[in-house]
Protein backbone atom coordinates (compact mmCIF):
# COMPACT_ATOMS: atom_id res chain seq x y z
CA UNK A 1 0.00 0.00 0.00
CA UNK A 2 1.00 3.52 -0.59
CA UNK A 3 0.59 6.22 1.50
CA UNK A 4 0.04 9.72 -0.41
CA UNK A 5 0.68 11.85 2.18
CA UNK A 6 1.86 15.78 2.43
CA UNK A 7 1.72 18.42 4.77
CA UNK A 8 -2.02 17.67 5.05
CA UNK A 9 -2.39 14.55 3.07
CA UNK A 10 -4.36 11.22 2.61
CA UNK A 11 -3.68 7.65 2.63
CA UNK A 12 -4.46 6.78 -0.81
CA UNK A 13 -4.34 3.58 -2.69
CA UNK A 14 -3.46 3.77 -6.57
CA UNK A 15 -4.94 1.15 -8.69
CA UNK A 16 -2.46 -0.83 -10.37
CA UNK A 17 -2.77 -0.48 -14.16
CA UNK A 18 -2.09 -3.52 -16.47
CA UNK A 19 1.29 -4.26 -17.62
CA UNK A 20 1.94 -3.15 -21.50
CA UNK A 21 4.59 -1.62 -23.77
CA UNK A 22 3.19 1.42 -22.66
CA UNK A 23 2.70 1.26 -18.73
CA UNK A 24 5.05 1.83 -16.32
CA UNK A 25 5.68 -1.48 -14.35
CA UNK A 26 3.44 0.03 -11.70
CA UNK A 27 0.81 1.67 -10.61
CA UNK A 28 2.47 2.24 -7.30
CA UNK A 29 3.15 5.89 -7.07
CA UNK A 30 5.56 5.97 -4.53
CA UNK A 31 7.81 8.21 -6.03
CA UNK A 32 5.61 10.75 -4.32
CA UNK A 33 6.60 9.69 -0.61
CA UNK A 34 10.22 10.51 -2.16
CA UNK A 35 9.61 13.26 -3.42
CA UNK A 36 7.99 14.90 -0.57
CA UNK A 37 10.76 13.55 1.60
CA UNK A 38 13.59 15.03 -0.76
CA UNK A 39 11.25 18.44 -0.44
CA UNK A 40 11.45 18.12 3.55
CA UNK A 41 15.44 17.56 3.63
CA UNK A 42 15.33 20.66 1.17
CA UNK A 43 13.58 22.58 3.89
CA UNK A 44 16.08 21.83 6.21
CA UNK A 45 18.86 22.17 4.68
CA UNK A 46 17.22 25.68 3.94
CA UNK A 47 16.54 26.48 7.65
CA UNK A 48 19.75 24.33 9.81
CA UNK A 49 21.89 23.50 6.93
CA UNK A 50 25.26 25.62 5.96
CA UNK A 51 24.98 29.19 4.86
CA UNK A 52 24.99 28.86 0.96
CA UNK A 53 27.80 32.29 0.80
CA UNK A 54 30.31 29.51 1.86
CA UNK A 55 30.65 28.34 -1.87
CA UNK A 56 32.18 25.29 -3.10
CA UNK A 57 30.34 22.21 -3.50
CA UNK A 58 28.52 22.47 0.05
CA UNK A 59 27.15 26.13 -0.49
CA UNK A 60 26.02 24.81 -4.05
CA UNK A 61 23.84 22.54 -3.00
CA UNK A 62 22.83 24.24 0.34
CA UNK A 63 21.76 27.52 -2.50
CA UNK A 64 20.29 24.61 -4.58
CA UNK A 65 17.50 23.63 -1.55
CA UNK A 66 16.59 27.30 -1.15
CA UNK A 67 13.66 28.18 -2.30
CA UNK A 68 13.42 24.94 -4.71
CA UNK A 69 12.01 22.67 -2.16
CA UNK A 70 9.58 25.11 -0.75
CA UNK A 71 8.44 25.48 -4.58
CA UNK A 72 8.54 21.31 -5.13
CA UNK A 73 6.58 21.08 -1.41
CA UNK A 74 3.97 23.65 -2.74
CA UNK A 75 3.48 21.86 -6.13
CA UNK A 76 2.82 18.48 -4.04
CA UNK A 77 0.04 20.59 -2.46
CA UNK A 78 -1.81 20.50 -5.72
CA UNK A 79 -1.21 16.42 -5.53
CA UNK A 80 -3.10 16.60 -2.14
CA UNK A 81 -6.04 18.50 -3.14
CA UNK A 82 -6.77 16.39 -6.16
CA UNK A 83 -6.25 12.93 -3.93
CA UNK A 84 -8.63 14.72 -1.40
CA UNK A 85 -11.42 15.27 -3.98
CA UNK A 86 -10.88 12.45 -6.64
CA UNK A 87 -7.97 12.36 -8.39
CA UNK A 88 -9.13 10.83 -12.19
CA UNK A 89 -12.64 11.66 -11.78
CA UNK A 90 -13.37 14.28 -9.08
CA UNK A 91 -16.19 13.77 -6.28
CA UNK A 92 -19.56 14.74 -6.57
CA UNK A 93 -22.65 14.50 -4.30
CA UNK A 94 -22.35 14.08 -1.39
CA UNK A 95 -18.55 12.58 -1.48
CA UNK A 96 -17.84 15.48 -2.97
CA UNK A 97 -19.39 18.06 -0.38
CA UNK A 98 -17.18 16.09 2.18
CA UNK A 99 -14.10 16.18 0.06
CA UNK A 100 -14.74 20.02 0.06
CA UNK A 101 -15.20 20.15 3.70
CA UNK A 102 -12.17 17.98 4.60
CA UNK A 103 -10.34 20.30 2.52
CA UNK A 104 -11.50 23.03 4.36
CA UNK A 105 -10.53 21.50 7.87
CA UNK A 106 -7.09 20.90 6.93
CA UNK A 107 -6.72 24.83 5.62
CA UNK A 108 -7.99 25.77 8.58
CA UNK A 109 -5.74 23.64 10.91
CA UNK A 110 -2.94 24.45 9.04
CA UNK A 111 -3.70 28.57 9.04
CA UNK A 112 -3.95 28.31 12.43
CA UNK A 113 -1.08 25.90 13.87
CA UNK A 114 1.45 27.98 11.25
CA UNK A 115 0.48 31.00 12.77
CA UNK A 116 0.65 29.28 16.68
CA UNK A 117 3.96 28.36 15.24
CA UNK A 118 5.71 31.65 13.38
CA UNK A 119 4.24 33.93 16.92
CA UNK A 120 5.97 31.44 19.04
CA UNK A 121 9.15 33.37 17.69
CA UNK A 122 9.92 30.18 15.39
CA UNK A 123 13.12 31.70 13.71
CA UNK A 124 12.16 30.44 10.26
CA UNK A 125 9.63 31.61 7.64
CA UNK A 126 7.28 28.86 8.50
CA UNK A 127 5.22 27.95 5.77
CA UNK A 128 2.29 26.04 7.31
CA UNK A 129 -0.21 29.25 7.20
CA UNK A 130 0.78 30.22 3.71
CA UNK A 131 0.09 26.20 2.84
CA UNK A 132 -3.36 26.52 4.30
CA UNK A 133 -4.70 29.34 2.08
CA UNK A 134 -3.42 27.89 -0.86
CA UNK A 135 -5.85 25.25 -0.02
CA UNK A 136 -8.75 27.35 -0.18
CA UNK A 137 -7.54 29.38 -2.65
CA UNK A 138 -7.81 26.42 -5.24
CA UNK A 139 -10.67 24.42 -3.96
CA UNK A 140 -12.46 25.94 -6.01
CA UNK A 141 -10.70 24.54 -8.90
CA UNK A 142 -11.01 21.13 -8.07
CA UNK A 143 -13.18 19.87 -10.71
CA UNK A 144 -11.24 20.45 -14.03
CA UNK A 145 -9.33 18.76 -15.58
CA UNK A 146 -5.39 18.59 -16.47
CA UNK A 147 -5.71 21.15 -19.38
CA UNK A 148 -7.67 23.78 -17.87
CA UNK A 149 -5.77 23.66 -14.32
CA UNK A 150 -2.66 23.74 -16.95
CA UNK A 151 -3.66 26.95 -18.40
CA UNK A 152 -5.18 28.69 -15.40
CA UNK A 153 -1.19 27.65 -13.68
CA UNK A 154 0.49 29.14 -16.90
CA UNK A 155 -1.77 32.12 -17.01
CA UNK A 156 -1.56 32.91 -13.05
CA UNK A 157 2.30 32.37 -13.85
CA UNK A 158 2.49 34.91 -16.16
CA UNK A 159 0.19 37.53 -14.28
CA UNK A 160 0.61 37.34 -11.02
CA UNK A 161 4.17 38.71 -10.47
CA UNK A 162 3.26 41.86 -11.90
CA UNK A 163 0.27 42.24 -9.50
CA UNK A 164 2.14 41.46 -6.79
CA UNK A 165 4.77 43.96 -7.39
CA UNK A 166 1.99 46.71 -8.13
CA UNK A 167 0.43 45.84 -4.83
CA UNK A 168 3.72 45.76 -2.87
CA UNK A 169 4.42 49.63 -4.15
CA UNK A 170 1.44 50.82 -3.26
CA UNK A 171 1.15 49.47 0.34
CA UNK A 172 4.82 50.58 0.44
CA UNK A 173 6.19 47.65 0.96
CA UNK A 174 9.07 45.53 -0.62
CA UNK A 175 7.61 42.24 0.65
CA UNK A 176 10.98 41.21 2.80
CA UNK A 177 9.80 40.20 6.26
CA UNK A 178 11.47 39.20 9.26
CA UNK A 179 10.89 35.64 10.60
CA UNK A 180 8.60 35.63 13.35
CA UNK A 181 6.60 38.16 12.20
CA UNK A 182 2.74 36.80 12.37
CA UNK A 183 0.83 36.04 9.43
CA UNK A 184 -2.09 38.32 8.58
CA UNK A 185 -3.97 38.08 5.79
CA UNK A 186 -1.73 41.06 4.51
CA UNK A 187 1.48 38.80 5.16
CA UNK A 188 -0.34 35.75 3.43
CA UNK A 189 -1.46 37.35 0.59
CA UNK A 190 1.14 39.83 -0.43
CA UNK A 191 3.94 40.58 1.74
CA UNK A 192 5.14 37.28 3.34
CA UNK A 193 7.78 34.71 2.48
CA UNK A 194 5.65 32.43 0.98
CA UNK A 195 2.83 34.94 -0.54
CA UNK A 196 -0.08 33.42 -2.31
CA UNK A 197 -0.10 35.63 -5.38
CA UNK A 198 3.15 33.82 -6.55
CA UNK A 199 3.26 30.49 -4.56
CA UNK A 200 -0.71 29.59 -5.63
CA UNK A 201 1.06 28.46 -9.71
CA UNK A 202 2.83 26.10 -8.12
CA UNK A 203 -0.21 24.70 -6.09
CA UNK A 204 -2.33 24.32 -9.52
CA UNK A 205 0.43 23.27 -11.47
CA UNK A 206 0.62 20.34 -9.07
CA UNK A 207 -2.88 19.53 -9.54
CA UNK A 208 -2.45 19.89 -13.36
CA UNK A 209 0.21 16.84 -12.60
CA UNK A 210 -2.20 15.02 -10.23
CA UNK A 211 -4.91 14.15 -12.99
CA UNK A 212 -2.49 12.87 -15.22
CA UNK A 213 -2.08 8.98 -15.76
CA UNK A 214 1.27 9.05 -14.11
CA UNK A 215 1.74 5.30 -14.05
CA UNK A 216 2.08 5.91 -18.37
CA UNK A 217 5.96 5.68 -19.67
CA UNK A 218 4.83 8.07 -22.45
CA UNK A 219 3.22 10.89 -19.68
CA UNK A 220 6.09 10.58 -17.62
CA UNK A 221 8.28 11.42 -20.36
CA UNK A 222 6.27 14.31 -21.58
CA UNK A 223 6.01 15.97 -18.12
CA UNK A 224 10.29 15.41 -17.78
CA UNK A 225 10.49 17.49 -21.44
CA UNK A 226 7.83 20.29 -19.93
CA UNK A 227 9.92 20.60 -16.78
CA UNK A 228 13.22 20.88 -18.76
CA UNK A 229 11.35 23.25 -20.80
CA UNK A 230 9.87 25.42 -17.94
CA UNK A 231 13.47 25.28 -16.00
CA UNK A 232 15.09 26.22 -19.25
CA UNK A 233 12.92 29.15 -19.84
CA UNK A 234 12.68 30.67 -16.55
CA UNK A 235 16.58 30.66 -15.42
CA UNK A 236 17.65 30.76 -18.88
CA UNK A 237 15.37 33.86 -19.69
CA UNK A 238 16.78 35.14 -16.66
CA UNK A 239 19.96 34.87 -17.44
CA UNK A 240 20.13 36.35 -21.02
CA UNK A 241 18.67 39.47 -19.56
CA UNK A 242 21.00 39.92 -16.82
CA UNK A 243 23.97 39.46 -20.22
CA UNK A 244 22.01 41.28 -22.72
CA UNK A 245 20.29 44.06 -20.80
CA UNK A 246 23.77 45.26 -18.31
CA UNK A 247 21.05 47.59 -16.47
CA UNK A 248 18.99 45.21 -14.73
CA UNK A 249 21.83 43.29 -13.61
CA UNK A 250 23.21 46.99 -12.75
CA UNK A 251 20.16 48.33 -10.69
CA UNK A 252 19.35 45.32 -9.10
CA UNK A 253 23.24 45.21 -7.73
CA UNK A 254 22.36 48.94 -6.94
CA UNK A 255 19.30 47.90 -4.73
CA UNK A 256 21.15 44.93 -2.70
CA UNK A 257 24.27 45.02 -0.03
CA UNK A 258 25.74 42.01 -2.06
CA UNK A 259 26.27 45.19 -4.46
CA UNK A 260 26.45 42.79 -7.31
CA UNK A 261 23.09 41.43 -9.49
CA UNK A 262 25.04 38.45 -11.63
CA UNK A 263 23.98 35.63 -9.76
CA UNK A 264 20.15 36.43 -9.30
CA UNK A 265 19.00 34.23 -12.31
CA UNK A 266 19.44 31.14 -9.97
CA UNK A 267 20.47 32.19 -6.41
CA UNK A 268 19.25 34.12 -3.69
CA UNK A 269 22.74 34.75 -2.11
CA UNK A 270 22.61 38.22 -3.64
CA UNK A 271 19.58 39.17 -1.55
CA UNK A 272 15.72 39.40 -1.94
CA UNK A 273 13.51 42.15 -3.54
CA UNK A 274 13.53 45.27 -1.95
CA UNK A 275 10.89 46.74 -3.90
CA UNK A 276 12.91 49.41 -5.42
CA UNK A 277 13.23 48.84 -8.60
CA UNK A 278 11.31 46.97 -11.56
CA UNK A 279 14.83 45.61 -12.71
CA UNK A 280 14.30 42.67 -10.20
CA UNK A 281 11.02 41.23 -12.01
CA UNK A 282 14.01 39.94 -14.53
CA UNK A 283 15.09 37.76 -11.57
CA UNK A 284 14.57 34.15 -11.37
CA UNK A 285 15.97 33.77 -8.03
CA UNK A 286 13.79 31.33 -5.70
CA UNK A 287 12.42 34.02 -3.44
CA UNK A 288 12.32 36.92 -5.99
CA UNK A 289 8.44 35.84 -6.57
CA UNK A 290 8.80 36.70 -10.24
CA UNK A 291 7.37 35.10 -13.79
CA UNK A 292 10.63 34.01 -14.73
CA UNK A 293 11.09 32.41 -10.58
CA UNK A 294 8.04 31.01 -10.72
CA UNK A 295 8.38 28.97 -14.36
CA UNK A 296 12.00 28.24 -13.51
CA UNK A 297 11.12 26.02 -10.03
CA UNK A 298 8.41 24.61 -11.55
CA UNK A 299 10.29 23.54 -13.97
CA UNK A 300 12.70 22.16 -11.31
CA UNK A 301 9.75 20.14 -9.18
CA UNK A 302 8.20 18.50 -11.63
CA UNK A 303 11.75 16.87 -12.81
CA UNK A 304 12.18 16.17 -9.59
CA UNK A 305 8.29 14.52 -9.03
CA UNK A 306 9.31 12.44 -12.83
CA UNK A 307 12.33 11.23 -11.91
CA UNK A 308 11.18 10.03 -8.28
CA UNK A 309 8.38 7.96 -9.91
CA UNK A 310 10.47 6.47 -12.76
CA UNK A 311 13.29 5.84 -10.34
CA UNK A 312 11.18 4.02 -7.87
CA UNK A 313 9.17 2.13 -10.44
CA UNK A 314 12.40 1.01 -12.97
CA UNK A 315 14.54 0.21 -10.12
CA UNK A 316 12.66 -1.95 -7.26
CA UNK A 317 15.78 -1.88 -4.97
CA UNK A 318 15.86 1.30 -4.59
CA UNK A 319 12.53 1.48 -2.83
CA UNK A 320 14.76 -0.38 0.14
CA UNK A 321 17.44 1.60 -0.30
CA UNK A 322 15.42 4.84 0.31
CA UNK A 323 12.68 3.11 2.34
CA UNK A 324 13.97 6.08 5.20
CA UNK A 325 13.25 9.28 3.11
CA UNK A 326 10.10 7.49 1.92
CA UNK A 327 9.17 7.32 5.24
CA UNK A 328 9.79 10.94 5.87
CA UNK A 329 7.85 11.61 2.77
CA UNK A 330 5.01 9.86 4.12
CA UNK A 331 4.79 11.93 7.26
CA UNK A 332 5.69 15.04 6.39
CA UNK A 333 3.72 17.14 8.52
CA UNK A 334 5.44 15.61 10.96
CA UNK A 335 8.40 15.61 10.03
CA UNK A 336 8.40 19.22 9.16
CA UNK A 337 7.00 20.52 12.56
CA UNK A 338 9.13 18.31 14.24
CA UNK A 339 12.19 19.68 12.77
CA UNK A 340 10.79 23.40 14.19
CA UNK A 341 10.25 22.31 17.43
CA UNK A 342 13.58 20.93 17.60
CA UNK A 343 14.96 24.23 16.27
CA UNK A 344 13.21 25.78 18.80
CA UNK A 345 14.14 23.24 22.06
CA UNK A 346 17.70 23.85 20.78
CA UNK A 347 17.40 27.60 21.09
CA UNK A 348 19.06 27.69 17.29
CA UNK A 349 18.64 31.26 16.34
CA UNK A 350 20.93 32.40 13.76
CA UNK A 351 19.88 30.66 10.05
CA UNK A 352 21.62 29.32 8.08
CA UNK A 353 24.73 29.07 8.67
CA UNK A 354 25.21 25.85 11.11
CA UNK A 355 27.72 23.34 10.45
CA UNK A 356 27.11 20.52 8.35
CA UNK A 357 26.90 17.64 11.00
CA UNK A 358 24.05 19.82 12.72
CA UNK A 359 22.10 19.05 9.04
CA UNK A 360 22.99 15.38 8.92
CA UNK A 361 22.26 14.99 12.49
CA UNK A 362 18.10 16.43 11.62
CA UNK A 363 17.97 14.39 8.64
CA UNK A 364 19.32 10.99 10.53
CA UNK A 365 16.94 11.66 13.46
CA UNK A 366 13.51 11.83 11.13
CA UNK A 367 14.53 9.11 9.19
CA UNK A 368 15.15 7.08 12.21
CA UNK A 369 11.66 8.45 13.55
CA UNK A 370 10.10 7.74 10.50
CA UNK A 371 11.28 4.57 9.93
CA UNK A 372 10.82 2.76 13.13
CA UNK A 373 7.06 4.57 12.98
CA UNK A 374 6.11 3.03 10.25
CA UNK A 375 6.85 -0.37 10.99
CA UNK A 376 3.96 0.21 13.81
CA UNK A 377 1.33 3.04 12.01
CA UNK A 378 0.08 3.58 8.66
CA UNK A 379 -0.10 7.42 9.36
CA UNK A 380 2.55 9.75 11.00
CA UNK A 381 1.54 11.28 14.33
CA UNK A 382 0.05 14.71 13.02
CA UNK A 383 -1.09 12.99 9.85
CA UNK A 384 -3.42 10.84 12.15
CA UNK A 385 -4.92 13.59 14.07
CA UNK A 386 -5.26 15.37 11.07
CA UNK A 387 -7.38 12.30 9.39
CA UNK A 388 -9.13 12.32 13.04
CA UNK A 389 -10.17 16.21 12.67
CA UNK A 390 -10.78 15.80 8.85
CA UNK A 391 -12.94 12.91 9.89
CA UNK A 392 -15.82 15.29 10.86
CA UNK A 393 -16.89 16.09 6.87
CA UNK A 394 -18.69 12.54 7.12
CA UNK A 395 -21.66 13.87 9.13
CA UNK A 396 -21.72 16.53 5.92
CA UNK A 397 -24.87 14.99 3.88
């Protein structure tokens, strides 16, 4: 059995498909449990792992985690909703008013334990609240179909950006926050680390994903060419206008202390938005909550989300090999809040910028967690008194 889980996930069984030329070899989608799990070791490495300004090969892959995994988490949010509500053919009746509703619990645990959480004085930009409005933000989508939610993604991709950065100037703000600060709907929307304008493409994108036959060789393949595609265009767009246009690479240098805008086609180490200049919409940085951003880590997560569920399906050893991060995957929530409170108990306050043992030592500890877990519960600790609250929408008639 596979357990579909995420930050406020189901356990789902897939139906296995019939072997043919065409299928993959199963049905299983696993590769989802790794992927999420890859996304939560991204999120750490983001929050306790080395600061990325190190360089070498450590601060490349510490600058590769930032941002990307939040983005690859957020997509799997789509993957959640559409398991939630009927993944092939979506819910109607009254299955479907209690998809809706259990929807609507989780949003509203998770608004309200991420906020609990970031006024705690949590020194990370936790993204729980931000997770829970996406939910209701794209319920409302949950009945069409891969093209539509495709388009709607794209088209939100391409807008959103721009509104973002309208609204930012005229509440006079350049949407860089401190961690800690609580999340109004202000901070949710528009001016938080994760805000919804920018973060919700990933979210439908994900659900585009979700209603795909993902167990088909040939779909698999097609989504690894979009993602290529998307990643191509968004860093690579980035990057020619940084080289052929010196004066957005100039004035966003101008608007940072790193003094120097080269690098903000794919990394963050240069700094975040400050709002003061238009230049930085050219930036495909992971936090710069641009067009270019946005298609470039999407691009990014669903390669990652392909290659999980070919890997896992065209190599059955390494299901045992990475039975641990599966694990992870398949608790997430708990994995995720667990890795807070830890940061918290620890009295860690300075991120990132701990040594690299400190990251190995969080990432041993859940998979050990997770791991021996399993062995005894089908759900992770959170994830079952999330299924407990959720399981409320069956009085709905």
């Amino acid at each position: 059995m596979t357990q579909y889980s995420d930050v406020a996930a189901p356990v789902v069984n897939a139906p296995a498909p019939a072997r043919d030329s065409k299928k993959a070899p199963t049905g299983r989608l696993i590769g989802l449990d790794l992927a999420r799990g890859l996304a939560v070791f991204g999120m750490y490495a983001a929050h306790v792992g080395p600061d990325p300004d190190q360089g070498g090969v450590t601060g490349f892959l510490m600058e590769l985690a930032h941002g990307r995994s939040a983005a690859l988490f957020a997509l799997l949010a789509g993957f959640a909703v559409v398991l939630i509500t009927g993944r092939r053919t979506p819910k109607t009746g009254r299955a479907g008013r209690q998809a809706v509703v259990k929807v609507v619990i989780r949003a509203v645990i998770l608004l309200a334990l991420g906020t609990a959480l970031t006024m705690r004085g949590t020194p990370v930009d936790v993204i729980l609240a931000f997770y829970g409005l996406y939910f209701l933000l794209v319920l409302p989508l949950y009945r069409l179909g891969a093209g539509p939610l495709a388009a709607i993604a794209a088209g939100t991709a391409l807008v959103l950006p721009q509104v973002l950065y309208v609204v930012q100037q005229a509440i006079g703000d350049g949407g860089v926050r401190s961690p800690g600060e609580p999340d109004g709907i202000v901070s949710l929307l528009f001016t938080g680390a994760y805000p919804a304008l920018t973060w919700i493409p990933f979210v439908i994108a994900g659900m585009a994903v979700a209603r795909l036959d993902l167990a088909a060789t040939a779909v698999r393949t097609r989504l690894a060419l979009t993602g290529a595609a998307l990643m191509i265009t968004g860093y690579g767009g980035s990057w020619l206008a940084l080289h052929l246009f010196p004066g957005v690479a100039h004035a966003i240098g101008a608007s940072t202390s790193a003094g120097d805008g080269a690098s903000v086609w794919w990394s963050d180490t240069a700094g975040y938005p400050s709002g003061d200049t238009p230049a930085w919409l050219w930036a495909a940085s992971p936090h710069s909550e641009t067009t270019l951003s946005i298609l470039g880590n999407t691009g990014v997560a669903i390669m990652v989300v392909t290659a999980c569920l070919a890997a896992t399906d065209a190599f059955p050893r390494l299901r045992s090999l990475a039975r641990p991060v599966i694990a992870v995957g398949s608790m997430s929530m708990t994995a995720y809040v667990g890795h807070l409170v830890a940061i918290r108990f620890l009295g860690i306050e300075e991120l990132p910028g701990l040594p690299l043992h400190v990251l190995l030592c969080f990432i041993a500890a859940a998979m050990v967690f997770a791991t021996v877990w399993s062995r005894f519960q089908q759900r992770g600790p959170l994830e079952w008194l999330m299924a407990k609250a959720t399981g409320l929408a069956r009085h709905i008639c």
